[in-house]
Protein backbone atom coordinates (compact mmCIF):
# COMPACT_ATOMS: atom_id res chain seq x y z
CA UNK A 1 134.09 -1.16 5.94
CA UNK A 2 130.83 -0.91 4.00
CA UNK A 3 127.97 1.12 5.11
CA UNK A 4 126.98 -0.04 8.63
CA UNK A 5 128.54 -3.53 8.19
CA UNK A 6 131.67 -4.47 9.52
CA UNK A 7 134.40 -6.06 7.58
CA UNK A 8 138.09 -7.27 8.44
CA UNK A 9 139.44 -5.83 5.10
CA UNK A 10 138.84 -2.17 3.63
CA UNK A 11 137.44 -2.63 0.68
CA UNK A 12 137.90 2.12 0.04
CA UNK A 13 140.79 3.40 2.29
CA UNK A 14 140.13 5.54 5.18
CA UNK A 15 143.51 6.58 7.33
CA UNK A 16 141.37 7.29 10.31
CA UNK A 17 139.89 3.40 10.42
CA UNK A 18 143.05 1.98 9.06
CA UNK A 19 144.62 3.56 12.69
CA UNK A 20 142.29 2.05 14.36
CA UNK A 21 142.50 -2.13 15.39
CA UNK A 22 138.80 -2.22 15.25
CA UNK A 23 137.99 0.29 12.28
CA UNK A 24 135.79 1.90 14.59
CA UNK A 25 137.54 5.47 15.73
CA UNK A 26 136.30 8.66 15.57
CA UNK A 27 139.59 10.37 16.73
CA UNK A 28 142.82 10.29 14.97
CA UNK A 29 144.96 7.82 16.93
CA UNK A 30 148.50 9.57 15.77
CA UNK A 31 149.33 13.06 13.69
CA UNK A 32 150.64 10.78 11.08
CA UNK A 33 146.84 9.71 10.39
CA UNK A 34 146.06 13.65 10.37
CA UNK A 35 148.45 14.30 7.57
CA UNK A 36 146.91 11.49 5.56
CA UNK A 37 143.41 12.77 5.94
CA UNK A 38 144.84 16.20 4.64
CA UNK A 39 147.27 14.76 2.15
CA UNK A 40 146.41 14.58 -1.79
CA UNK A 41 147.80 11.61 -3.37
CA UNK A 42 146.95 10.51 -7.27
CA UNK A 43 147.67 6.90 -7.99
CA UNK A 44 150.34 6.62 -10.76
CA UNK A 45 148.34 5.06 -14.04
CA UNK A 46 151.42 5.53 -16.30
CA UNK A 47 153.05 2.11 -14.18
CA UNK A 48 153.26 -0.66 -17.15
CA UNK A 49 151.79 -3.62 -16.52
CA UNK A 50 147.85 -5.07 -15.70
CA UNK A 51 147.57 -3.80 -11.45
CA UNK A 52 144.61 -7.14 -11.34
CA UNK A 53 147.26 -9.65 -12.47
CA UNK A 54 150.33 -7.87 -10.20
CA UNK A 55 151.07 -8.62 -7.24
CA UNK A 56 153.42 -7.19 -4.49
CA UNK A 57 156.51 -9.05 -2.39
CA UNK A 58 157.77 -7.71 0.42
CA UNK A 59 159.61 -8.56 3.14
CA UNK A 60 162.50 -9.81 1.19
CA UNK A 61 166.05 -10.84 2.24
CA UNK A 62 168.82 -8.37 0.94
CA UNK A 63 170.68 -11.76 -0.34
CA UNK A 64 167.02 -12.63 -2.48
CA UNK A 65 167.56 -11.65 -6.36
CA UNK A 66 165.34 -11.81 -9.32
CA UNK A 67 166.52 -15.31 -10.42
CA UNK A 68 165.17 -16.18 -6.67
CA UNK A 69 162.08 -14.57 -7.64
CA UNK A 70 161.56 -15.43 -10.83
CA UNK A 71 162.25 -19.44 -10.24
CA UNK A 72 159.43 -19.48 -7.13
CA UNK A 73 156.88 -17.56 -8.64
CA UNK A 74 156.86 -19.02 -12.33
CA UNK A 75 155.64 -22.19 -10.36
CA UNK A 76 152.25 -20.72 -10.18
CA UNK A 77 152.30 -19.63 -13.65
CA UNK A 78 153.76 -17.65 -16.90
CA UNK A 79 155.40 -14.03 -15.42
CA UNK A 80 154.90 -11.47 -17.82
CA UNK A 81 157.19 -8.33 -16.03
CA UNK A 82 159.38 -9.13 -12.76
CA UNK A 83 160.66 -5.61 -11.04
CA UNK A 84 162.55 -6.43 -7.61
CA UNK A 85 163.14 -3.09 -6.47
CA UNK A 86 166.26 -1.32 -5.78
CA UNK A 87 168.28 1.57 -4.53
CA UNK A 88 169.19 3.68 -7.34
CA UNK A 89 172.43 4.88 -5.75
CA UNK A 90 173.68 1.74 -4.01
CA UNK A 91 171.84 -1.07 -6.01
CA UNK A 92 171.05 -2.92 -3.13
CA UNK A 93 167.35 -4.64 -2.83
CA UNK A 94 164.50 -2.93 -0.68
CA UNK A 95 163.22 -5.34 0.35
CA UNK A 96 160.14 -5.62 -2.04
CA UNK A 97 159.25 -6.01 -5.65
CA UNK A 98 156.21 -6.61 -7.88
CA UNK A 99 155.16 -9.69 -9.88
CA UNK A 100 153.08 -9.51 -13.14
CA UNK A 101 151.64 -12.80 -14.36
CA UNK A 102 150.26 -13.51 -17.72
CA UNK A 103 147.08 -14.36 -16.36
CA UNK A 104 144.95 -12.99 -14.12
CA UNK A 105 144.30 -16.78 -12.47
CA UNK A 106 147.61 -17.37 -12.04
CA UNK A 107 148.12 -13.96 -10.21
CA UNK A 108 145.20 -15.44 -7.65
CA UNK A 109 147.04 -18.93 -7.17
CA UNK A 110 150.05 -16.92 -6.02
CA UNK A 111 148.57 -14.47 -3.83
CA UNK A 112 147.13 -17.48 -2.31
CA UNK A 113 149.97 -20.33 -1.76
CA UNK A 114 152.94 -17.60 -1.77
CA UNK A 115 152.17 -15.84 0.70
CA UNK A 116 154.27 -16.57 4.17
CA UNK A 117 156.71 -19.15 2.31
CA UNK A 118 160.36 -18.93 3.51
CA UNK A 119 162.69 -17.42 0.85
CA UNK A 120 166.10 -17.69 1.64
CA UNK A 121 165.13 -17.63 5.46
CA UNK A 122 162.62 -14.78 5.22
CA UNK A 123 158.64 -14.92 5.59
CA UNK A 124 157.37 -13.06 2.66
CA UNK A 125 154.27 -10.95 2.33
CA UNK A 126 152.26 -11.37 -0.61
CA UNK A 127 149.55 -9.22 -1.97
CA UNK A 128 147.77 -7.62 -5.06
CA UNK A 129 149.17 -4.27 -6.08
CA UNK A 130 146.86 -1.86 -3.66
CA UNK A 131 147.80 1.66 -5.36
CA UNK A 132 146.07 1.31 -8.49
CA UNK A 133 142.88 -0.89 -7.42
CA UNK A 134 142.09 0.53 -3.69
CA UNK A 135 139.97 3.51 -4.19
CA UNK A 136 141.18 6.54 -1.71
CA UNK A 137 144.76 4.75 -1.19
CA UNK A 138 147.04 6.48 0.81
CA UNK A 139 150.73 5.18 0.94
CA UNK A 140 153.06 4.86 3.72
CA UNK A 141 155.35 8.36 2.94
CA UNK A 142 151.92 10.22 3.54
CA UNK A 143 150.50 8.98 6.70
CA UNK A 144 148.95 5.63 5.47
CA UNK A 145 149.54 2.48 4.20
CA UNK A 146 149.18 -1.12 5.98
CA UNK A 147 150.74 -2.83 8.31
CA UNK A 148 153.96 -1.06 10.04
CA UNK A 149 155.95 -1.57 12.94
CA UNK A 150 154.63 -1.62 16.88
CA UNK A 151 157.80 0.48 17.61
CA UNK A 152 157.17 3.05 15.08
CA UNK A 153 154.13 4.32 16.28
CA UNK A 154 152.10 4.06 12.82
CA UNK A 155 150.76 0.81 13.21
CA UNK A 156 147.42 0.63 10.20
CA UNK A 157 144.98 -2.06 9.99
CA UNK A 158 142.63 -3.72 7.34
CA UNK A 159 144.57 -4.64 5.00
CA UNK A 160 145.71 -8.56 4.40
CA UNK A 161 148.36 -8.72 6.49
CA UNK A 162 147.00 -6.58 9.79
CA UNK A 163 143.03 -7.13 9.74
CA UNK A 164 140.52 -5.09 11.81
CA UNK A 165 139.97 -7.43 15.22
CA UNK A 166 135.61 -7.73 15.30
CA UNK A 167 134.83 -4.80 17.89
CA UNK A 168 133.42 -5.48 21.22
CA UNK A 169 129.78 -3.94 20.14
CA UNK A 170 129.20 -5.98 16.94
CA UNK A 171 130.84 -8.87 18.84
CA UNK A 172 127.95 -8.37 21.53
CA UNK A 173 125.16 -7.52 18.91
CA UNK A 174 126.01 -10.54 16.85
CA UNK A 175 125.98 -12.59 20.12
CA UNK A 176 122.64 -11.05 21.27
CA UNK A 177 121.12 -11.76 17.99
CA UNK A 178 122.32 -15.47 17.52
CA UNK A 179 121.07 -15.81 21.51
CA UNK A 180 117.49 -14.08 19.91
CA UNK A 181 117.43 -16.82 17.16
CA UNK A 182 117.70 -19.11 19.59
CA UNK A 183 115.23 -18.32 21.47
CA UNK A 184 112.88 -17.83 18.54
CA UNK A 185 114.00 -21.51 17.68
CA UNK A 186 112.79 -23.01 20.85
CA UNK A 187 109.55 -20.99 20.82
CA UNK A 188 108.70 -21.85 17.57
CA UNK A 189 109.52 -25.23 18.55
CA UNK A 190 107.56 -25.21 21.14
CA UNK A 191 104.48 -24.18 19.73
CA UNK A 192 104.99 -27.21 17.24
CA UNK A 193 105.20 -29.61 20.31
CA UNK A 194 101.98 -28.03 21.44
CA UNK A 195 100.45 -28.17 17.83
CA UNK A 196 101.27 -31.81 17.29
CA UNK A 197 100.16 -32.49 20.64
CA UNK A 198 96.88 -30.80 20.80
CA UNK A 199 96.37 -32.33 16.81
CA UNK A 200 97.51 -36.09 18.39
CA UNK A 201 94.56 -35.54 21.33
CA UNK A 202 92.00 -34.12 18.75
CA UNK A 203 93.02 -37.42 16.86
CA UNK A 204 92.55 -39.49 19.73
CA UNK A 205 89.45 -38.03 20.62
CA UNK A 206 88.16 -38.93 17.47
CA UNK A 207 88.93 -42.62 17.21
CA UNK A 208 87.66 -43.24 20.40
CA UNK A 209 84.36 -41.35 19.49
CA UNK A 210 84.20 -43.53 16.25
CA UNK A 211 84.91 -46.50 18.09
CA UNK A 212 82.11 -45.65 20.42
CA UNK A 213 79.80 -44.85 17.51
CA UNK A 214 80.73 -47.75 15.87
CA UNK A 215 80.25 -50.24 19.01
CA UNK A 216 76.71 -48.76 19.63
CA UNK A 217 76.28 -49.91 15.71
CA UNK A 218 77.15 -53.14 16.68
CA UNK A 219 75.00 -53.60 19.64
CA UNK A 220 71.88 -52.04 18.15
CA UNK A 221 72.40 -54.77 14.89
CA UNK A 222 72.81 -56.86 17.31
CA UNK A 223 70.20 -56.37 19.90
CA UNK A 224 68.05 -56.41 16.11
CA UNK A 225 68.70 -59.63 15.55
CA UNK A 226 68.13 -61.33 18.63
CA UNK A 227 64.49 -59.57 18.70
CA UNK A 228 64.14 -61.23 14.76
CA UNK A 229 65.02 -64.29 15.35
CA UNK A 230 62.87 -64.65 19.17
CA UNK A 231 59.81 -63.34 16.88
CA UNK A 232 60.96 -66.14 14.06
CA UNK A 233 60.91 -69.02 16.92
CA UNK A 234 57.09 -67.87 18.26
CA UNK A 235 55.97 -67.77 15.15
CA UNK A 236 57.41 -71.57 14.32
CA UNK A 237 55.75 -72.29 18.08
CA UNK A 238 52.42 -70.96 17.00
CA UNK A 239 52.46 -72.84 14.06
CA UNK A 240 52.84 -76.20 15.65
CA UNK A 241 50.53 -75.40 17.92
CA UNK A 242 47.75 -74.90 16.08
């Protein structure tokens, strides 16, 4: 959200709008949005790596590795740092894992055509790294986050993956004000109609004034010359006459 606008994607993280499908509550829809609104949490700047040319996999298949990885994503481009994620105790994947490219263009190809591509029969989720370049970010472990599971309880919107839906009310204002431009349309088109035809009668009005004008011309010239030429005949009469 920004200011009084809505938008499908926080662009600073709030917990109580990401619990909310719409962005729009006042109330905290579960306690686990309460202890992220009274949770401290400092983004880790030490992480190597540029967080505007990383990006962030999840979803992964256990059986996915970082030869998988590395072979899908250096298709969109040089990978500077490739860190699929692991349990320290057992060594198996997590599921997730970040992908630094070389350059920062090649990080937006990827987060653009990789994301929801089948690797080894799993959908994954592709994103830019959040902690580092949302301000106000709140992770999972504390109450926030994106996305989450309906069965869990914690389900947080506006992010990529789990947008706001529009609410009902901008839904309706945006529908009463497209329904207002309308009707400005057609009144503003109307007035034209009556413009151009009050303009096309003054028009008319004049040429048939002119043409009036102009036939009285011609019958007064006309009515001039009969009189010349009946005084031209007596006077040719008289003439002979006398």
């Amino acid at each position: 959200m920004s200011g009084d606008r809505w938008l499908p994607i926080l662009k600073t993280y709030c917990p109580l709008k990401a619990g909310s499908i719409d962005g729009t509550d006042a109330d905290p829809h579960d306690k686990a949005v309460i202890r992220a609104l009274n949770s401290t949490y400092k983004p880790n700047n030490r992480l190597p790596g540029n967080p505007d040319r990383t990006l962030f996999v999840s979803r992964l298949s256990p059986n996915t590795n970082e030869d998988v990885l590395m072979k899908t994503f250096e298709t969109f481009g040089e990978i500077k740092r490739l860190n699929l994620v692991r349990d320290i105790v057992t060594g198996f994947s997590k599921g997730y894992a970040f992908v630094e490219f070389v350059e920062e263009k090649s990080a937006y190809i990827a987060n653009r055509e990789a994301n929801k591509i089948v690797i080894d029969q799993k959908e994954i989720f592709v994103d830019f790294e959040i902690q580092r370049t949302l301000p106000a970010w709140k992770p999972r472990r504390l109450g926030g986050g994106f996305g989450g599971k309906k069965e869990s309880g914690q389900l947080r919107f506006g992010g990529k993956d789990r947008p706001f839906k529009k609410p009902f009310m901008v839904e309706n204002v945006w529908r009463e004000s497209r329904a207002s431009r309308d009707e400005d349309s057609r009144q503003y088109r109307s007035r034209d109609s009556d413009r151009d035809h009050e303009r096309y009668q003054s028009e008319r009005r004049d040429r048939k004034q002119y043409r009036e004008r102009s036939h009285s011309r011609d019958r007064y010239r006309h009515r001039n010359r009969s009189r010349s030429r009946d005084r031209h005949r007596d006077r040719k009469t008289y003439r002979k006459d006398n």
